[in-house]
PDB file of N, CA and C in Angstrom:
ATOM      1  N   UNK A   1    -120.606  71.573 -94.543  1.00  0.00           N
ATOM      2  CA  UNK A   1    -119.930  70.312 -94.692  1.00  0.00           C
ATOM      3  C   UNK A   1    -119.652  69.753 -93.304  1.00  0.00           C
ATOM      4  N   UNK A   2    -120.360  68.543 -93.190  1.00  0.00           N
ATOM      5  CA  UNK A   2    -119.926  68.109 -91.666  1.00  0.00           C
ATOM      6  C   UNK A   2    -118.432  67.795 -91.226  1.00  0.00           C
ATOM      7  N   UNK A   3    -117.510  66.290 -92.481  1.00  0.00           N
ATOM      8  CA  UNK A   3    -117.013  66.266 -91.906  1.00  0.00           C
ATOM      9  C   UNK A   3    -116.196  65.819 -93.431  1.00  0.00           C
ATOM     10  N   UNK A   4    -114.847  65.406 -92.990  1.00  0.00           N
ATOM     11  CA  UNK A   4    -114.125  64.455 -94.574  1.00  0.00           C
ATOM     12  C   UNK A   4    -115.002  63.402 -94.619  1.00  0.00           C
ATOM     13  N   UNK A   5    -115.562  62.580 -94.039  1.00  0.00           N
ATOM     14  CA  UNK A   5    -116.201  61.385 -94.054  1.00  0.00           C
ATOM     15  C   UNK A   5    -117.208  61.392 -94.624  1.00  0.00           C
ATOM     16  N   UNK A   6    -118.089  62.657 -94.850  1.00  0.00           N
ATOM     17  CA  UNK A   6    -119.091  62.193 -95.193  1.00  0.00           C
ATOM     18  C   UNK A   6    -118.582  62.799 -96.658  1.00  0.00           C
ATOM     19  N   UNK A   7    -117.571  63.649 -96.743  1.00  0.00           N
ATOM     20  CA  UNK A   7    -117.478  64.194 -98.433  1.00  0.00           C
ATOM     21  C   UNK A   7    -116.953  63.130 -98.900  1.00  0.00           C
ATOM     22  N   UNK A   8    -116.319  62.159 -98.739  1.00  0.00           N
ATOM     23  CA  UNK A   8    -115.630  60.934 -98.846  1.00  0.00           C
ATOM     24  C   UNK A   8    -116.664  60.260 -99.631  1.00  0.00           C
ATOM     25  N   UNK A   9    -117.956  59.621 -98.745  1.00  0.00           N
ATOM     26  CA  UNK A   9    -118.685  58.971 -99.093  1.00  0.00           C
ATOM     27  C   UNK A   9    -120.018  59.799 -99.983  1.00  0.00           C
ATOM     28  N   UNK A  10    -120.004  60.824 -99.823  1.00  0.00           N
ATOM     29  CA  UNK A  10    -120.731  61.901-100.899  1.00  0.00           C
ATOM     30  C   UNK A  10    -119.974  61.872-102.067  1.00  0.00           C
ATOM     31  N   UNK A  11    -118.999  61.748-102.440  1.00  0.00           N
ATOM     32  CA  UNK A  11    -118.279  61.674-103.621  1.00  0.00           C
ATOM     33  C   UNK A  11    -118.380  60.290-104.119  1.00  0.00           C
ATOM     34  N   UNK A  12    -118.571  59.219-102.856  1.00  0.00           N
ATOM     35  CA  UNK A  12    -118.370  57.786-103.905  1.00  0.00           C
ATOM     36  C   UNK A  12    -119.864  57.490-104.111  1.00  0.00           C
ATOM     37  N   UNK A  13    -120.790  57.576-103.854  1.00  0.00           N
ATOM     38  CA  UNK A  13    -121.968  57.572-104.046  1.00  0.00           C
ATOM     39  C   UNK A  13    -122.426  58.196-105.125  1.00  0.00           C
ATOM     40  N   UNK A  14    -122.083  59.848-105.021  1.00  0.00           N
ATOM     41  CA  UNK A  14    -122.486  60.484-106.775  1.00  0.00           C
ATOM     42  C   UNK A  14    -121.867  59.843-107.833  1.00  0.00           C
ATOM     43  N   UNK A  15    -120.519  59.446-107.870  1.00  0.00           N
ATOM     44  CA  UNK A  15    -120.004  58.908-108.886  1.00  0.00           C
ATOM     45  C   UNK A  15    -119.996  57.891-109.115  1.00  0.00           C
ATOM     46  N   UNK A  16    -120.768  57.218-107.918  1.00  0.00           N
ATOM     47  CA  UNK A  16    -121.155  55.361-108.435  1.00  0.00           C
ATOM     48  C   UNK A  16    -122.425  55.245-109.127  1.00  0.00           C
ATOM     49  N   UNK A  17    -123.523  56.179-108.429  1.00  0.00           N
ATOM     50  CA  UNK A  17    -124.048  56.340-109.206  1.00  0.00           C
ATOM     51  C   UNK A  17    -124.354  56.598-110.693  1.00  0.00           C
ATOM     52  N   UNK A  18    -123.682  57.506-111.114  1.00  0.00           N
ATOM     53  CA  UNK A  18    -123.707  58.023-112.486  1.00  0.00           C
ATOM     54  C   UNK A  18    -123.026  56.838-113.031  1.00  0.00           C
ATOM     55  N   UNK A  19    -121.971  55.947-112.991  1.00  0.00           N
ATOM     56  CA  UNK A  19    -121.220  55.156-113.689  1.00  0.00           C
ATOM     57  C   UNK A  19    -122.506  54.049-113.629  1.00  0.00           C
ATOM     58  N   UNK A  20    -123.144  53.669-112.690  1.00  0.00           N
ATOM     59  CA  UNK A  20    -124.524  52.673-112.238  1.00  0.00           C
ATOM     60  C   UNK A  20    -125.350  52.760-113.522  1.00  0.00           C
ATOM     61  N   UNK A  21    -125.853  54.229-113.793  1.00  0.00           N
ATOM     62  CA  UNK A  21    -126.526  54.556-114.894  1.00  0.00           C
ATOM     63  C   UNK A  21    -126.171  54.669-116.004  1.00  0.00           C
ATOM     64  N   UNK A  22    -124.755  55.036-116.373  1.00  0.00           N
ATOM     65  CA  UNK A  22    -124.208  54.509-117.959  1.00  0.00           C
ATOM     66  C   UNK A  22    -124.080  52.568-117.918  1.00  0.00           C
ATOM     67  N   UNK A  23    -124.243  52.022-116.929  1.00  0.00           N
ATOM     68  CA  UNK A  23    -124.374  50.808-117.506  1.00  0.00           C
ATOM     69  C   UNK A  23    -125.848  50.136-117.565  1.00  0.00           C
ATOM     70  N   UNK A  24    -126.903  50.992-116.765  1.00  0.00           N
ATOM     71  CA  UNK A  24    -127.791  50.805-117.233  1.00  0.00           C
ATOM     72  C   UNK A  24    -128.252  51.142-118.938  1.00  0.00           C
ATOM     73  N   UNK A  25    -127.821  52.233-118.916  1.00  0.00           N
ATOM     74  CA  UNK A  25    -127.900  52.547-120.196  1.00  0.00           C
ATOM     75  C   UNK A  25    -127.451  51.552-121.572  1.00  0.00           C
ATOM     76  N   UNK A  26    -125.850  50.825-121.175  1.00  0.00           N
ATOM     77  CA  UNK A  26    -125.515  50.060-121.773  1.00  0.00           C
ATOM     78  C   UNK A  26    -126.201  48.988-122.141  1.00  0.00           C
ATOM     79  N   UNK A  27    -127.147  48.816-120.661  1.00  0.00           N
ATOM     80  CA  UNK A  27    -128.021  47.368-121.112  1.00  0.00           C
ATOM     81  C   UNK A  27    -128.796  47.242-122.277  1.00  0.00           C
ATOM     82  N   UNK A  28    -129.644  48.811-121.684  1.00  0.00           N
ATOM     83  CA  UNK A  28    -130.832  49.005-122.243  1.00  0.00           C
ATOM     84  C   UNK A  28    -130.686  49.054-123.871  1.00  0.00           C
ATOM     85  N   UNK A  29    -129.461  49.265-124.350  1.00  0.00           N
ATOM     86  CA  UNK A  29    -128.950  49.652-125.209  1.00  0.00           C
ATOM     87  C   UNK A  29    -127.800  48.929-125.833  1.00  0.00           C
ATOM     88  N   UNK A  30    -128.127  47.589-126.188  1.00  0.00           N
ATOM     89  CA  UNK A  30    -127.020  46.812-126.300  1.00  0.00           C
ATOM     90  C   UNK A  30    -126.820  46.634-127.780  1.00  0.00           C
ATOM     91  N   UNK A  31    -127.777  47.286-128.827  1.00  0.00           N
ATOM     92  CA  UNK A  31    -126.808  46.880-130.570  1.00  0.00           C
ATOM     93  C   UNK A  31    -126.497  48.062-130.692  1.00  0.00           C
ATOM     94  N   UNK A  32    -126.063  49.150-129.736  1.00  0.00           N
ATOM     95  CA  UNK A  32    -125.130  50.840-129.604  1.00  0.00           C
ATOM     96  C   UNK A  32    -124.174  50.185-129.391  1.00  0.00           C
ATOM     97  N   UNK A  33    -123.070  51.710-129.943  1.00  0.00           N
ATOM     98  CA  UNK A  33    -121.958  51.164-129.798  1.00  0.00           C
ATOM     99  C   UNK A  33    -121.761  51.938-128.078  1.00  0.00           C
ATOM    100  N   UNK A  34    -120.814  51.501-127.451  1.00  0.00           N
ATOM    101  CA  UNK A  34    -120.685  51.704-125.581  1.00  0.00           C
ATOM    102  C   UNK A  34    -119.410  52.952-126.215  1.00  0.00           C
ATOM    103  N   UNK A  35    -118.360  53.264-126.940  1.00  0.00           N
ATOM    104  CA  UNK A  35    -117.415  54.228-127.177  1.00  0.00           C
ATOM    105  C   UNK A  35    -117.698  55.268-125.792  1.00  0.00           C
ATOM    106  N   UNK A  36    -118.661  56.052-126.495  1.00  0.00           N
ATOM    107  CA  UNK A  36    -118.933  57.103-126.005  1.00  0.00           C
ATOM    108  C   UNK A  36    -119.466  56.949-124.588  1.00  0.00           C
ATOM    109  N   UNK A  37    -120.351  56.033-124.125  1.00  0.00           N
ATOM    110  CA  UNK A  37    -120.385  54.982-122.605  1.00  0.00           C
ATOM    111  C   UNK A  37    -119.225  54.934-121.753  1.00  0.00           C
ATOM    112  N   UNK A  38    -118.530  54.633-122.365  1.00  0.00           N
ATOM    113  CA  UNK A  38    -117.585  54.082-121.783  1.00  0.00           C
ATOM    114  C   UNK A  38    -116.360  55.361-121.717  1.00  0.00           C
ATOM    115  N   UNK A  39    -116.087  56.322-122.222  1.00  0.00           N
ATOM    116  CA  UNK A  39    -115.462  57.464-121.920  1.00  0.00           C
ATOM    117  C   UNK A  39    -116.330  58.283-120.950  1.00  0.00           C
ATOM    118  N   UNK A  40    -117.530  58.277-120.383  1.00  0.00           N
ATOM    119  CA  UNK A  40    -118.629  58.950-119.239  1.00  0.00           C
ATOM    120  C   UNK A  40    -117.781  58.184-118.672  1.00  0.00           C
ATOM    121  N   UNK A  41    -118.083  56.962-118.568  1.00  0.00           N
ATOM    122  CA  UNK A  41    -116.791  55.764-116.672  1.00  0.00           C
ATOM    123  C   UNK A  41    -115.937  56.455-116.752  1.00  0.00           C
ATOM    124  N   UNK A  42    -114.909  56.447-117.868  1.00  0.00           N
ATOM    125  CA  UNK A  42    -113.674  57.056-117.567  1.00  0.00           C
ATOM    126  C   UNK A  42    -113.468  58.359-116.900  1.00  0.00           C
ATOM    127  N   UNK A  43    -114.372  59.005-117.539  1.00  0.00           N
ATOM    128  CA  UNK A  43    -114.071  60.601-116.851  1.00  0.00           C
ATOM    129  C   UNK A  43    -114.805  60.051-115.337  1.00  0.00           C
ATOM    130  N   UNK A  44    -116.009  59.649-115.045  1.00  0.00           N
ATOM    131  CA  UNK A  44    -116.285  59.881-113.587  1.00  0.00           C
ATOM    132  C   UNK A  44    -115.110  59.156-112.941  1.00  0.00           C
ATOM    133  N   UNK A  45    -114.323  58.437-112.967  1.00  0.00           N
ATOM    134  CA  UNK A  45    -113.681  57.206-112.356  1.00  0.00           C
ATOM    135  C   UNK A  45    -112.229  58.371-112.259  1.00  0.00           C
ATOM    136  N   UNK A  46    -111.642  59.012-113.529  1.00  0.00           N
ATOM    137  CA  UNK A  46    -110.686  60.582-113.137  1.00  0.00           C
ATOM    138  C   UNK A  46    -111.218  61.542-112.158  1.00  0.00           C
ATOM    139  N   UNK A  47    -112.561  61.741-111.990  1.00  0.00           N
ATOM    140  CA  UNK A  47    -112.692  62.947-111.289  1.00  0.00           C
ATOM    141  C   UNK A  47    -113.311  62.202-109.722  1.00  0.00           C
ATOM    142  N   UNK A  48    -113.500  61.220-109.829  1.00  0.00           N
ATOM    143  CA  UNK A  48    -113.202  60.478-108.527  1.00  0.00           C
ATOM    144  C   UNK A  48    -111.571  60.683-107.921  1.00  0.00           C
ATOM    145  N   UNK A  49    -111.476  60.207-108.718  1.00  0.00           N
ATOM    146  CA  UNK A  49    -109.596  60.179-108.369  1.00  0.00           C
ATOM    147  C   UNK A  49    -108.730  61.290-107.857  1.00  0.00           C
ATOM    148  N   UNK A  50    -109.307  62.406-108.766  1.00  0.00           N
ATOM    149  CA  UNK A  50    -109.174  63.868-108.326  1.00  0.00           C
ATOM    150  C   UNK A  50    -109.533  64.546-107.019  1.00  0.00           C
ATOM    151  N   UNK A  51    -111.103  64.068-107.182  1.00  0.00           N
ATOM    152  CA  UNK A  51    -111.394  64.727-105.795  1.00  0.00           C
ATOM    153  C   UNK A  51    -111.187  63.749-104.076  1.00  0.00           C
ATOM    154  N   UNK A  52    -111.109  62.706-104.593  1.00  0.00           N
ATOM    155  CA  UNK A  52    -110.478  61.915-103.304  1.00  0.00           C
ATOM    156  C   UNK A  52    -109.346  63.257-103.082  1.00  0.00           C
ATOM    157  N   UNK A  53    -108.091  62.720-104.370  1.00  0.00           N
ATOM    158  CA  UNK A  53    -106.258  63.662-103.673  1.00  0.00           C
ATOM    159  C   UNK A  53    -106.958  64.685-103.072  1.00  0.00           C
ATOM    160  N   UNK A  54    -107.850  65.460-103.748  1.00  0.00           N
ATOM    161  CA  UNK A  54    -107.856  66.860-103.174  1.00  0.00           C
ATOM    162  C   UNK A  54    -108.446  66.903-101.878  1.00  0.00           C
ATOM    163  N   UNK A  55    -109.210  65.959-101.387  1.00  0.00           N
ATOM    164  CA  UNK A  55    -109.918  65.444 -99.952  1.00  0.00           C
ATOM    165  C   UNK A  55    -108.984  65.744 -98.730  1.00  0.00           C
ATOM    166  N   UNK A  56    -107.756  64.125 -99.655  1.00  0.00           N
ATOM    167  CA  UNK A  56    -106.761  63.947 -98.524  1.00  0.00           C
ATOM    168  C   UNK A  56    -105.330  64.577 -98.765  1.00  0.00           C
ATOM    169  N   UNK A  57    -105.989  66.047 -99.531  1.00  0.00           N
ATOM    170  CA  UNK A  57    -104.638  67.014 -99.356  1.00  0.00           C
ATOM    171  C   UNK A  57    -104.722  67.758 -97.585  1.00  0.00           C
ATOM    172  N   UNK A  58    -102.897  67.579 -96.860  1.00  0.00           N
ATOM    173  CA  UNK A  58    -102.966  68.012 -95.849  1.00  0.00           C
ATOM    174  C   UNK A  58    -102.544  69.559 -95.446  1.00  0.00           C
ATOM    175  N   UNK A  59    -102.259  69.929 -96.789  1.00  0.00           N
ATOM    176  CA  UNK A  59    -101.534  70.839 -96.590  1.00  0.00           C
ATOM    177  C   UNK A  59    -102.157  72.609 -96.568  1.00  0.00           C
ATOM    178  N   UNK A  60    -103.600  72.164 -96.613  1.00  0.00           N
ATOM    179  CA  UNK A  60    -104.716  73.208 -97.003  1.00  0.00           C
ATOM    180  C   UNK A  60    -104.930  73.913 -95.426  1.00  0.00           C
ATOM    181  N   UNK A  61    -104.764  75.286 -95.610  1.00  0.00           N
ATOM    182  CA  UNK A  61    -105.107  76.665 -94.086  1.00  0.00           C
ATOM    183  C   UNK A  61    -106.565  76.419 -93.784  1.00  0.00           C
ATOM    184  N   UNK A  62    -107.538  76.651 -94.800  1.00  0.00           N
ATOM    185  CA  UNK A  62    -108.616  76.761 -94.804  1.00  0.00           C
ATOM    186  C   UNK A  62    -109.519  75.989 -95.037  1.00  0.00           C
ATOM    187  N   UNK A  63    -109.606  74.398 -94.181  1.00  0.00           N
ATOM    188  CA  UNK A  63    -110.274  73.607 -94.351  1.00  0.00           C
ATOM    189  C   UNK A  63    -112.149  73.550 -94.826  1.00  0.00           C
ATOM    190  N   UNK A  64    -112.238  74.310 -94.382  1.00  0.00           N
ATOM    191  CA  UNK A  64    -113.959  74.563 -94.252  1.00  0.00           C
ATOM    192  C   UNK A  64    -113.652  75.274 -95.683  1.00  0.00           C
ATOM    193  N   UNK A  65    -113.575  76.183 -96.254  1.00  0.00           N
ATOM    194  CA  UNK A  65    -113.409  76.445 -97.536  1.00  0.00           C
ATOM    195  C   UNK A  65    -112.695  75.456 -98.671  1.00  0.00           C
ATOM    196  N   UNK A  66    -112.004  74.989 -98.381  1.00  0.00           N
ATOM    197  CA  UNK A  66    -111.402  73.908 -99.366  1.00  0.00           C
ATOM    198  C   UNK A  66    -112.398  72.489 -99.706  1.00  0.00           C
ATOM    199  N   UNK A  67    -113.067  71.975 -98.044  1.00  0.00           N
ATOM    200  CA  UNK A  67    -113.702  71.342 -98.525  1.00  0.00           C
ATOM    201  C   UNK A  67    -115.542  71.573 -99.448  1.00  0.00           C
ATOM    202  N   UNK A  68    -115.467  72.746 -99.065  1.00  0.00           N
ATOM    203  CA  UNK A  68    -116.704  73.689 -99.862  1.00  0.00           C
ATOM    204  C   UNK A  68    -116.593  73.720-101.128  1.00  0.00           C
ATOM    205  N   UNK A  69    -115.041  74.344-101.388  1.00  0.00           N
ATOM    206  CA  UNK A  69    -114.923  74.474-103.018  1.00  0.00           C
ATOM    207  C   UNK A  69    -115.110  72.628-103.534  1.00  0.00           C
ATOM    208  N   UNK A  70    -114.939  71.530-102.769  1.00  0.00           N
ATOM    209  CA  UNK A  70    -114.652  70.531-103.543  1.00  0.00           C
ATOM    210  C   UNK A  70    -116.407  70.319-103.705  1.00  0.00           C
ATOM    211  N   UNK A  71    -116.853  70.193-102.994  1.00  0.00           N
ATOM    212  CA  UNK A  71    -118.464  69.613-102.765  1.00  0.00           C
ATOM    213  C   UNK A  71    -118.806  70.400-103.877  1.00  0.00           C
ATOM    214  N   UNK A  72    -118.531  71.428-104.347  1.00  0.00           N
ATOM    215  CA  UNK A  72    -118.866  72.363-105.335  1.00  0.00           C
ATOM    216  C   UNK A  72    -118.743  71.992-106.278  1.00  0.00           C
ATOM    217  N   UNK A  73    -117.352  71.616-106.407  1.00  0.00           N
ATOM    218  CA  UNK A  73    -116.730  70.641-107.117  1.00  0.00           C
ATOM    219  C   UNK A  73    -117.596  69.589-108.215  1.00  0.00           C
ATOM    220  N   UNK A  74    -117.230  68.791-107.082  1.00  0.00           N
ATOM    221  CA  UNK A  74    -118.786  67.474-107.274  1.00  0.00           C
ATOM    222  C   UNK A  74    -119.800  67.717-108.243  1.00  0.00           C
ATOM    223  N   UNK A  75    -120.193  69.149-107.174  1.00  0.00           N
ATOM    224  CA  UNK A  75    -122.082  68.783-107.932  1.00  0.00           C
ATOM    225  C   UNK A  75    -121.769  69.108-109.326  1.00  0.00           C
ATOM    226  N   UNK A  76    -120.762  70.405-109.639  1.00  0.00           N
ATOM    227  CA  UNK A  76    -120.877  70.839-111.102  1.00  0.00           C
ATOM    228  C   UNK A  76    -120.102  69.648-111.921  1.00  0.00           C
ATOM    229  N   UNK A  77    -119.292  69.000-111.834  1.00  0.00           N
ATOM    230  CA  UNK A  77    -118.680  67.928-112.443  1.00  0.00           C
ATOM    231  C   UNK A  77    -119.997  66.683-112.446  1.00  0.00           C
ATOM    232  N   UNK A  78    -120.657  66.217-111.752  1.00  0.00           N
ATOM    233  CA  UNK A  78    -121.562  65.468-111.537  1.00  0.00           C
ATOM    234  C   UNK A  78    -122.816  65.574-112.390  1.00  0.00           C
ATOM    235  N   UNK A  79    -123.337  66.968-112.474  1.00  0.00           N
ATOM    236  CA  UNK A  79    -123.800  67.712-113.447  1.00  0.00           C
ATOM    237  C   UNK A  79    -123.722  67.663-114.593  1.00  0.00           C
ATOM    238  N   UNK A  80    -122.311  67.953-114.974  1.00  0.00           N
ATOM    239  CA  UNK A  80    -121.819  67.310-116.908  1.00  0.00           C
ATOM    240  C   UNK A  80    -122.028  66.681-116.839  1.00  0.00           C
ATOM    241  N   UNK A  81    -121.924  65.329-115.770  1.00  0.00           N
ATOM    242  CA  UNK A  81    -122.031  63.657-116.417  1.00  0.00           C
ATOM    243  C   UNK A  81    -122.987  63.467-116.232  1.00  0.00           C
ATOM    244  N   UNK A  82    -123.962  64.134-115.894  1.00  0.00           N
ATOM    245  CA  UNK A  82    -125.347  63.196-116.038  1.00  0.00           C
ATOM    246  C   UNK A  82    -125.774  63.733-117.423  1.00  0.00           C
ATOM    247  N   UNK A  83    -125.801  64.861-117.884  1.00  0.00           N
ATOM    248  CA  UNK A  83    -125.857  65.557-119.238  1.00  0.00           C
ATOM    249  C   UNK A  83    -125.700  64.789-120.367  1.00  0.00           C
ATOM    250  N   UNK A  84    -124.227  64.571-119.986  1.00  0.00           N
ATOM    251  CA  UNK A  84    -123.557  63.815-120.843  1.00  0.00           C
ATOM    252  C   UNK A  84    -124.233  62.217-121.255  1.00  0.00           C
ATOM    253  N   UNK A  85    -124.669  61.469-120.032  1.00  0.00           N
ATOM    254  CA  UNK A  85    -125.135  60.264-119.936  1.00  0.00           C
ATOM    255  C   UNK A  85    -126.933  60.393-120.795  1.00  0.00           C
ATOM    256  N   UNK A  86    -127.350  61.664-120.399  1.00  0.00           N
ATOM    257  CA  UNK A  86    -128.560  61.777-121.081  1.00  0.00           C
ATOM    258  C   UNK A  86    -128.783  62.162-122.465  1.00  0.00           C
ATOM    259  N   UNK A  87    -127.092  62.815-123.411  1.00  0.00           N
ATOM    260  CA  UNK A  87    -127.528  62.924-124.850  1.00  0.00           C
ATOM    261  C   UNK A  87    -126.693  61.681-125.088  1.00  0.00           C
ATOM    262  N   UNK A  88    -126.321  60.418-124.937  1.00  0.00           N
ATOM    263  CA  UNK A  88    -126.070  59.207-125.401  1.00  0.00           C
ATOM    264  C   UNK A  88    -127.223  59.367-126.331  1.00  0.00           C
ATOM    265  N   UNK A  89    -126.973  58.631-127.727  1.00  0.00           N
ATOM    266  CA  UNK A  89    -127.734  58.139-128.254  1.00  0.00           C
ATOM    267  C   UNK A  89    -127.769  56.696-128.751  1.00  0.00           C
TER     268      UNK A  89
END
C-alpha cells in the first residue's frame, strides 16, 4: 500500500464503479423492477462510508497492517457486489 491517498481514491473508484454498472444495468433493463438495484447502491454507498471512517481512523499502532486489512477489505466486499450486480435478473 503506498499511501492513504491512493486507498482513498482506490476505494472511490471500485465503488463508483460498481454503482456505474448497476445503473447501467438499470438502463439496459428498464420494464425490471430497480428494488433489488437499488439496495446493490445502497450497500456500496455503506461500505464506502465504512471504509473511508476506517481510512481516517487516527488512532491505529499499526498503520501498514490496518491499511492492508482495509484494501482487503475492499476487494472482498467489492467482490459480493459485483456478484450480486451479476445475478440481477
Amino acid at each position: 500500500m503506498a499511501n492513504k491517498r491512493d486507498l482513498k481514491k482506490d476505494i472511490n473508484y471500485v465503488l463508483g464503479d460498481i454503482i456505474e454498472a448497476v445503473y447501467v444495468w438499470e438502463l439496459t433493463n428498464t420494464e425490471k423492477p430497480t428494488k433489488d438495484s437499488e439496495a446493490i447502491i445502497d450497500e456500496a454507498i455503506s461500505t464506502f462510508d465504512e471504509l473511508i471512517a476506517r481510512v481516517n481512523d487516527r488512532s491505529v499502532e499499526n498503520k501498514k497492517a490496518h491499511f492492508k486489512a482495509i484494501n482487503n477489505d475492499l476487494e472482498s466486499k467489492g467482490k459480493n457486489l459485483i456478484e450480486k450486480i451479476n445475478k440481477l435478473k
